[in-house]
PDB file of N, CA and C in Angstrom:
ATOM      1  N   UNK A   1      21.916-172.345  76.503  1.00  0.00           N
ATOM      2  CA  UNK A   1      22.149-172.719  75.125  1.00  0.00           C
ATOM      3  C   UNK A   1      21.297-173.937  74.785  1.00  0.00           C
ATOM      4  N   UNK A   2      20.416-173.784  73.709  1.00  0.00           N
ATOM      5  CA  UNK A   2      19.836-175.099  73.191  1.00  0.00           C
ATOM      6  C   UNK A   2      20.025-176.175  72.324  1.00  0.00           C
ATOM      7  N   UNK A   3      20.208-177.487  73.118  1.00  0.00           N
ATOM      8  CA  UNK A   3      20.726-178.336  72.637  1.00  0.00           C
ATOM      9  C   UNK A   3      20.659-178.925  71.079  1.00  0.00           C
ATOM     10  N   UNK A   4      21.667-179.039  70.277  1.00  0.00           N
ATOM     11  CA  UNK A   4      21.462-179.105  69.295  1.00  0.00           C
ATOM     12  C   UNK A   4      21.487-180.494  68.257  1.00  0.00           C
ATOM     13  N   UNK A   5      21.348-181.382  69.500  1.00  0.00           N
ATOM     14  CA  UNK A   5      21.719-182.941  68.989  1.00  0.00           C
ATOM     15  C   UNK A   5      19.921-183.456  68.406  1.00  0.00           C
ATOM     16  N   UNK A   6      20.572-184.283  67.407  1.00  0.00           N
ATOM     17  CA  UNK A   6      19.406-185.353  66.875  1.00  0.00           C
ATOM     18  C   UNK A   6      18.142-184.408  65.888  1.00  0.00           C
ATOM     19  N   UNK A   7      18.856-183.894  65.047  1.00  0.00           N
ATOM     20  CA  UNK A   7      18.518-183.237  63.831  1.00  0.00           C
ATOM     21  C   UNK A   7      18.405-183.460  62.750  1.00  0.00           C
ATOM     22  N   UNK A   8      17.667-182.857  61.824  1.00  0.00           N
ATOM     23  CA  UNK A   8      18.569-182.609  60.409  1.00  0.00           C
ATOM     24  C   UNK A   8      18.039-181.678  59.603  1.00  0.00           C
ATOM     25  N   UNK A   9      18.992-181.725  58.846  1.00  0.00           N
ATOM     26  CA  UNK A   9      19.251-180.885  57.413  1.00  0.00           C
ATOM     27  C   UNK A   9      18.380-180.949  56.613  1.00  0.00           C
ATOM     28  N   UNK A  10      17.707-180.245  56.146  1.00  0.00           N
ATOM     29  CA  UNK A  10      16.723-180.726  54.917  1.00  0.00           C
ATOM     30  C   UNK A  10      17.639-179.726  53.811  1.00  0.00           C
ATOM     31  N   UNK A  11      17.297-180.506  52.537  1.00  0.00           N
ATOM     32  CA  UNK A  11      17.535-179.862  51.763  1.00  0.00           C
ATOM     33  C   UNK A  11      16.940-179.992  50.226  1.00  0.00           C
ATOM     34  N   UNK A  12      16.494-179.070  49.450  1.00  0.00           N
ATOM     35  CA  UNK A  12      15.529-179.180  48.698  1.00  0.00           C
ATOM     36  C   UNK A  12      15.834-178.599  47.089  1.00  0.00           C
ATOM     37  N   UNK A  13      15.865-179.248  45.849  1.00  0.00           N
ATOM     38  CA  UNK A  13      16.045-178.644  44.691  1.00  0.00           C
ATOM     39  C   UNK A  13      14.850-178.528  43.987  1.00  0.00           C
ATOM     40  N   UNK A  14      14.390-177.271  43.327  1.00  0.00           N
ATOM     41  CA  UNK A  14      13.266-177.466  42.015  1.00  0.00           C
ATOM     42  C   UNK A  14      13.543-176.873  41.242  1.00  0.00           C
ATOM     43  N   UNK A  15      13.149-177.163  40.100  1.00  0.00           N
ATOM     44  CA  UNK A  15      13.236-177.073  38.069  1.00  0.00           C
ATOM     45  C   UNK A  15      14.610-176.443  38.590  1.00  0.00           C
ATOM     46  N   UNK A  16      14.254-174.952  38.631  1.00  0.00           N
ATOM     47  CA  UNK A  16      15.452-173.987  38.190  1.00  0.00           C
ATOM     48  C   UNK A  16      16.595-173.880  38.903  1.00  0.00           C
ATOM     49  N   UNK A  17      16.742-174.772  39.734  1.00  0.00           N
ATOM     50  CA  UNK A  17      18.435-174.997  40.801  1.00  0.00           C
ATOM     51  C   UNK A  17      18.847-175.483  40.334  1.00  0.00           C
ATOM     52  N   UNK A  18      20.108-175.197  40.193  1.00  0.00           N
ATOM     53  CA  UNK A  18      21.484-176.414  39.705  1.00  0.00           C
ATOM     54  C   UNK A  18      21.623-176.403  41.074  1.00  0.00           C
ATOM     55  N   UNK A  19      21.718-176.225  42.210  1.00  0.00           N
ATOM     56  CA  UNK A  19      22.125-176.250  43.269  1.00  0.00           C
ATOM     57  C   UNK A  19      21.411-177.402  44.460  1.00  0.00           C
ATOM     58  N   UNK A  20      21.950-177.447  45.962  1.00  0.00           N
ATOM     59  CA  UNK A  20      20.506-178.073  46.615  1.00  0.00           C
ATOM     60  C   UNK A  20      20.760-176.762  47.960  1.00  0.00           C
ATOM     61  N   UNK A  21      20.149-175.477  48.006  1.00  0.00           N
ATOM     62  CA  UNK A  21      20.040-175.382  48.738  1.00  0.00           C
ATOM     63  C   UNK A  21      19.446-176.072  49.884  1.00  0.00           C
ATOM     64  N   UNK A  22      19.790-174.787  51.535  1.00  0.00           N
ATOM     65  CA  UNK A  22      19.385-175.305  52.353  1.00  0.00           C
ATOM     66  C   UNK A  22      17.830-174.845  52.832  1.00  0.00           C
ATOM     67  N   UNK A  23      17.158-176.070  52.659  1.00  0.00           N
ATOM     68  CA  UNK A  23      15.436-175.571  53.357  1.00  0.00           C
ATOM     69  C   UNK A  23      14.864-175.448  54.890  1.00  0.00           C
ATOM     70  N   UNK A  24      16.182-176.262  55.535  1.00  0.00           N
ATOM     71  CA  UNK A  24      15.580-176.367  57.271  1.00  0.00           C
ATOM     72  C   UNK A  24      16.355-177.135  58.132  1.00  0.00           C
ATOM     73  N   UNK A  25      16.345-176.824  59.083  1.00  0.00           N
ATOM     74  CA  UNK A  25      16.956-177.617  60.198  1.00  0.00           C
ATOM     75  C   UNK A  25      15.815-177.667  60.845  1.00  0.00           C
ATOM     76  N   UNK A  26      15.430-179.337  61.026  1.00  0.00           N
ATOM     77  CA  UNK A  26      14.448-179.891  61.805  1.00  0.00           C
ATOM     78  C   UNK A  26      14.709-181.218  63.190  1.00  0.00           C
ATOM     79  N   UNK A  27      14.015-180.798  63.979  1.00  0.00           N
ATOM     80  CA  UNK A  27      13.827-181.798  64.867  1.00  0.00           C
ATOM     81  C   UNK A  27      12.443-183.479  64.858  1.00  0.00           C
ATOM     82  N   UNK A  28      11.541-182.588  63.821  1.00  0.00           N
ATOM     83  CA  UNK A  28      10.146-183.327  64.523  1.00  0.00           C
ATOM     84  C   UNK A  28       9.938-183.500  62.945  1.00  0.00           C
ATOM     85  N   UNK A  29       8.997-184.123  62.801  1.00  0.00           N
ATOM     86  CA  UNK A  29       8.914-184.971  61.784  1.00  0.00           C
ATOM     87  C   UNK A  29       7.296-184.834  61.759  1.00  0.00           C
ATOM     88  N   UNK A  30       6.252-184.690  60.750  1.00  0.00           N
ATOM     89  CA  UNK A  30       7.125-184.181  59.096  1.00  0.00           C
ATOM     90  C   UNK A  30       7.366-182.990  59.059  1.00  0.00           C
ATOM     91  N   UNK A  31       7.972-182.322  58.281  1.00  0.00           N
ATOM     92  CA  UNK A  31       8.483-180.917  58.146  1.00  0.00           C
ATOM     93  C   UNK A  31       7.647-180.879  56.923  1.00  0.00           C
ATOM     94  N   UNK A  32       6.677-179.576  56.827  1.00  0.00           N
ATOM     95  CA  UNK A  32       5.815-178.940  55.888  1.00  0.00           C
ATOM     96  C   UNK A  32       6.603-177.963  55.128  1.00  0.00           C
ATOM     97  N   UNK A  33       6.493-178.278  53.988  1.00  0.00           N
ATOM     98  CA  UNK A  33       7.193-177.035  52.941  1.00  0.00           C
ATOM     99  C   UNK A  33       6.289-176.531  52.906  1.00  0.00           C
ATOM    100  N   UNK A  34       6.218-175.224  53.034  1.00  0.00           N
ATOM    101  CA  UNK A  34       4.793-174.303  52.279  1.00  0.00           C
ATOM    102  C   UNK A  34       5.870-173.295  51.786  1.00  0.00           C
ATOM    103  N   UNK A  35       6.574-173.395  51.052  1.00  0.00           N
ATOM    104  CA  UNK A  35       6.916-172.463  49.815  1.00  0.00           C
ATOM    105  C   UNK A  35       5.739-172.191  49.116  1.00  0.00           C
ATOM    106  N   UNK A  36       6.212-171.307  48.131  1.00  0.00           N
ATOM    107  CA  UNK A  36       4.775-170.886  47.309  1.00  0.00           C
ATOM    108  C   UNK A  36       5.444-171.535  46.133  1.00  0.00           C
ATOM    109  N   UNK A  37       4.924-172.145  44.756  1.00  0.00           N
ATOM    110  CA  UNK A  37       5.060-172.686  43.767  1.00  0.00           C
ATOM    111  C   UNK A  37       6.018-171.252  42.927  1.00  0.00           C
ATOM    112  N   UNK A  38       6.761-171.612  42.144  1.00  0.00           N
ATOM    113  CA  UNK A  38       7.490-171.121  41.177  1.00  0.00           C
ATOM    114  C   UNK A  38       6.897-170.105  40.258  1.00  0.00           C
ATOM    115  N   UNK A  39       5.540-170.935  39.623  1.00  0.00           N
ATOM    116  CA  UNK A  39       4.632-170.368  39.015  1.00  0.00           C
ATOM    117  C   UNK A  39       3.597-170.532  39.507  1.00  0.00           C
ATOM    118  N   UNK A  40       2.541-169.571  39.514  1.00  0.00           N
ATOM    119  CA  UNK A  40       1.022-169.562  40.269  1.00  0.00           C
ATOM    120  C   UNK A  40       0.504-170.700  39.973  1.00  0.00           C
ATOM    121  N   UNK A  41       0.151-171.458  40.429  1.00  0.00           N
ATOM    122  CA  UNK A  41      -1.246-172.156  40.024  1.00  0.00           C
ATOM    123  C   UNK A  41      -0.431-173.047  39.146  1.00  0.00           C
ATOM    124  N   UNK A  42       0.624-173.459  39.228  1.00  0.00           N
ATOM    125  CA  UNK A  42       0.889-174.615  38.571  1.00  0.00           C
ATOM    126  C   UNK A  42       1.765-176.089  39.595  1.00  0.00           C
ATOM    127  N   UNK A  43       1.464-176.715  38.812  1.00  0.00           N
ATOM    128  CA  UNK A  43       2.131-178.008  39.901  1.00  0.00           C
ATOM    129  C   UNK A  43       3.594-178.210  39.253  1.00  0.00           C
ATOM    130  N   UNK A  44       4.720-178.387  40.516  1.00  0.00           N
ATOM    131  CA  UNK A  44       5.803-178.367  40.306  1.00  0.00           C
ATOM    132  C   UNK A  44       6.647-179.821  40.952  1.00  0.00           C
ATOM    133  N   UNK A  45       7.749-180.495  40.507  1.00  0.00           N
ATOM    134  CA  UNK A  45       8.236-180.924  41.208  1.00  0.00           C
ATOM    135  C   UNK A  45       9.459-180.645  41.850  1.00  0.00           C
ATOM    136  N   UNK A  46       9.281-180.814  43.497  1.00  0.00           N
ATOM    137  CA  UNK A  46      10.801-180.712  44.283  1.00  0.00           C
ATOM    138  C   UNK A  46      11.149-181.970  44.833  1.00  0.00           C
ATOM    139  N   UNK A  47      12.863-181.888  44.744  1.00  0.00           N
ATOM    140  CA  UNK A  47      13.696-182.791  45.470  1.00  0.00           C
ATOM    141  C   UNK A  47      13.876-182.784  46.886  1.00  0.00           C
ATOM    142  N   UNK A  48      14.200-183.651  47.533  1.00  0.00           N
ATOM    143  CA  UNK A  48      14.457-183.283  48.876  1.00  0.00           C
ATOM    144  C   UNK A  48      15.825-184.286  49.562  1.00  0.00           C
ATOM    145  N   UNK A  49      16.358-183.939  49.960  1.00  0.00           N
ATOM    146  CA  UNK A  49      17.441-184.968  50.529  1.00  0.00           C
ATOM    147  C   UNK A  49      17.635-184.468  52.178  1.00  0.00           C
ATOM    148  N   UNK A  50      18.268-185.292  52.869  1.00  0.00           N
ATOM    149  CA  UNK A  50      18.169-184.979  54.353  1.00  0.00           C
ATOM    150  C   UNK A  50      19.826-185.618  54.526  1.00  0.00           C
ATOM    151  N   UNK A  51      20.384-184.917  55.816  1.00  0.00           N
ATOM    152  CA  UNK A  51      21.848-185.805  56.551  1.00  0.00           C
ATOM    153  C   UNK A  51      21.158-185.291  57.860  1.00  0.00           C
ATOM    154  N   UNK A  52      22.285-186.104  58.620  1.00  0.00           N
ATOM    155  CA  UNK A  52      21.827-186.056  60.730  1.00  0.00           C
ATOM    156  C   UNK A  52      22.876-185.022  60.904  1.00  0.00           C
ATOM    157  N   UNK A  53      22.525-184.333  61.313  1.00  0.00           N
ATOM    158  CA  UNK A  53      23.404-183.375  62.362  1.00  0.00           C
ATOM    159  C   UNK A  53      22.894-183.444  64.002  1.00  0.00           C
ATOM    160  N   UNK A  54      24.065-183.642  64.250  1.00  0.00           N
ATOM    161  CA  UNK A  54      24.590-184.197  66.274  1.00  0.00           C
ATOM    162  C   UNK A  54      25.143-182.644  66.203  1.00  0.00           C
ATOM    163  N   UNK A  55      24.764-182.208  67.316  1.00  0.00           N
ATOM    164  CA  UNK A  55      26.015-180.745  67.721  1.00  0.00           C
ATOM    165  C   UNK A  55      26.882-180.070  67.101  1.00  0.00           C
ATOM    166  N   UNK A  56      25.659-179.648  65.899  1.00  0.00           N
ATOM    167  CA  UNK A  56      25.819-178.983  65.203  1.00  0.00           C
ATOM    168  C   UNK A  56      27.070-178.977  63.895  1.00  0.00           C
ATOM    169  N   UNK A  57      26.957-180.616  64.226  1.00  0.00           N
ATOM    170  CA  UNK A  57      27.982-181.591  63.078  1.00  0.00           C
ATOM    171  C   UNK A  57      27.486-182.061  62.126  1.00  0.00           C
ATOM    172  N   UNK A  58      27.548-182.180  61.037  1.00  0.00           N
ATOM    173  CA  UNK A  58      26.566-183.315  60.208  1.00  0.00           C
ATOM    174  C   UNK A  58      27.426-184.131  60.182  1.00  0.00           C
ATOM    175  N   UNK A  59      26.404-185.625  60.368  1.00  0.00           N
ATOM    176  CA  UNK A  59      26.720-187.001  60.419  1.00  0.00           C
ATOM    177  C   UNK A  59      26.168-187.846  59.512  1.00  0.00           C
ATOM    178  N   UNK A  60      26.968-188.338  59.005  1.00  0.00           N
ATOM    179  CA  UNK A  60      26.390-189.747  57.798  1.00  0.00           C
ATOM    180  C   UNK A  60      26.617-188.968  56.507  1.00  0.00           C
ATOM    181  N   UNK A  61      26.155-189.575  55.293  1.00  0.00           N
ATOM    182  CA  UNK A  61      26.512-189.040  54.196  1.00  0.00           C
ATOM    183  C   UNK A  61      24.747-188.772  54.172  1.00  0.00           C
ATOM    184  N   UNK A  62      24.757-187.611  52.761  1.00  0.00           N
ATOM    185  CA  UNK A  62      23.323-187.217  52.233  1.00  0.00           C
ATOM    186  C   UNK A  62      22.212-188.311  52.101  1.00  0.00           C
ATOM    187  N   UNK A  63      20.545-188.536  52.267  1.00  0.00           N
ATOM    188  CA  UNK A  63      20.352-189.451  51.935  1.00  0.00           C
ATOM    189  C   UNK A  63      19.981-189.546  50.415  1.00  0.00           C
ATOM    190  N   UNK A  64      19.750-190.493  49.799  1.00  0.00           N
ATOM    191  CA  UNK A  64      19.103-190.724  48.737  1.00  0.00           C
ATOM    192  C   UNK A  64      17.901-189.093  48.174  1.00  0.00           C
ATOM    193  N   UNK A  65      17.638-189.149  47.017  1.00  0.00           N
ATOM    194  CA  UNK A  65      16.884-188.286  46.412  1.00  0.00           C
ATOM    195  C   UNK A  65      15.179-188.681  46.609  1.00  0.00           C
ATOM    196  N   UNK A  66      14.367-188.007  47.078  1.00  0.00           N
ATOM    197  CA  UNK A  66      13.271-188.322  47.213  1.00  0.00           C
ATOM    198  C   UNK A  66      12.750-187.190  46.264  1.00  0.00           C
ATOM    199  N   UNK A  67      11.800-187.563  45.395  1.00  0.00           N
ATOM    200  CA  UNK A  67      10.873-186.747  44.680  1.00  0.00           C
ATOM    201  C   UNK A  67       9.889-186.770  45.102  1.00  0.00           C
ATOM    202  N   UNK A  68       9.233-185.248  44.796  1.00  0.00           N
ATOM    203  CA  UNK A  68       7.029-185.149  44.954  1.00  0.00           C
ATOM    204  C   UNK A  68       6.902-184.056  44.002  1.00  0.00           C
ATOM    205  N   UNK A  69       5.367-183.960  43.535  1.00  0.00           N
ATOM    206  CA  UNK A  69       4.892-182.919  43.086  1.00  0.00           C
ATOM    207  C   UNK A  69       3.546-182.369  43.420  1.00  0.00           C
ATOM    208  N   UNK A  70       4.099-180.866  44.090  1.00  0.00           N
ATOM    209  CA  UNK A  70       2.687-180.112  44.415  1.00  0.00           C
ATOM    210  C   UNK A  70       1.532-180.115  43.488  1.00  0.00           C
ATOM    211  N   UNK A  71       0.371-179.801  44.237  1.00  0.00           N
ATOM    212  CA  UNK A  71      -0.523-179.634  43.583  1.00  0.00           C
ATOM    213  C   UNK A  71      -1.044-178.336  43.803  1.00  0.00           C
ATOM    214  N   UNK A  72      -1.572-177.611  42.744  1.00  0.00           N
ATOM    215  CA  UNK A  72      -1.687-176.306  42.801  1.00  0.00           C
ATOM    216  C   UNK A  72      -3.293-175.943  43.674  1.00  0.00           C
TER     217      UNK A  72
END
């Protein structure tokens, strides 16, 4: 079984979510979104927030909201 400590959650909103889905469970740092844009060829902005998950717990509260915007 592979160990599942010292993680996290990514999680990511753009334009059309009311929601934050989930984008990834990562170990290593940075984690590359390559989603494809919403609309072709246009630049969009996404949210991203992260928590720690230990064994398969999440720990700490969400962090803060970080914004970016792709470039097409």
């Amino acid at each position: 079984m592979e160990d599942s400590s010292d993680q996290v959650i990514i999680k990511s909103q753009r334009a059309v979510e009311v929601t934050w889905p989930l984008l990834a469970t990562d170990r290593f740092s940075p984690y590359p979104d390559a989603r494809a844009p919403l609309v072709a060829g246009a630049p969009e902005q996404r949210e991203y927030r992260v928590q720690g998950l230990q064994y398969n717990a999440r720990v700490g509260a969400l962090s803060a909201v970080v914004s970016a915007v792709t470039v097409p």
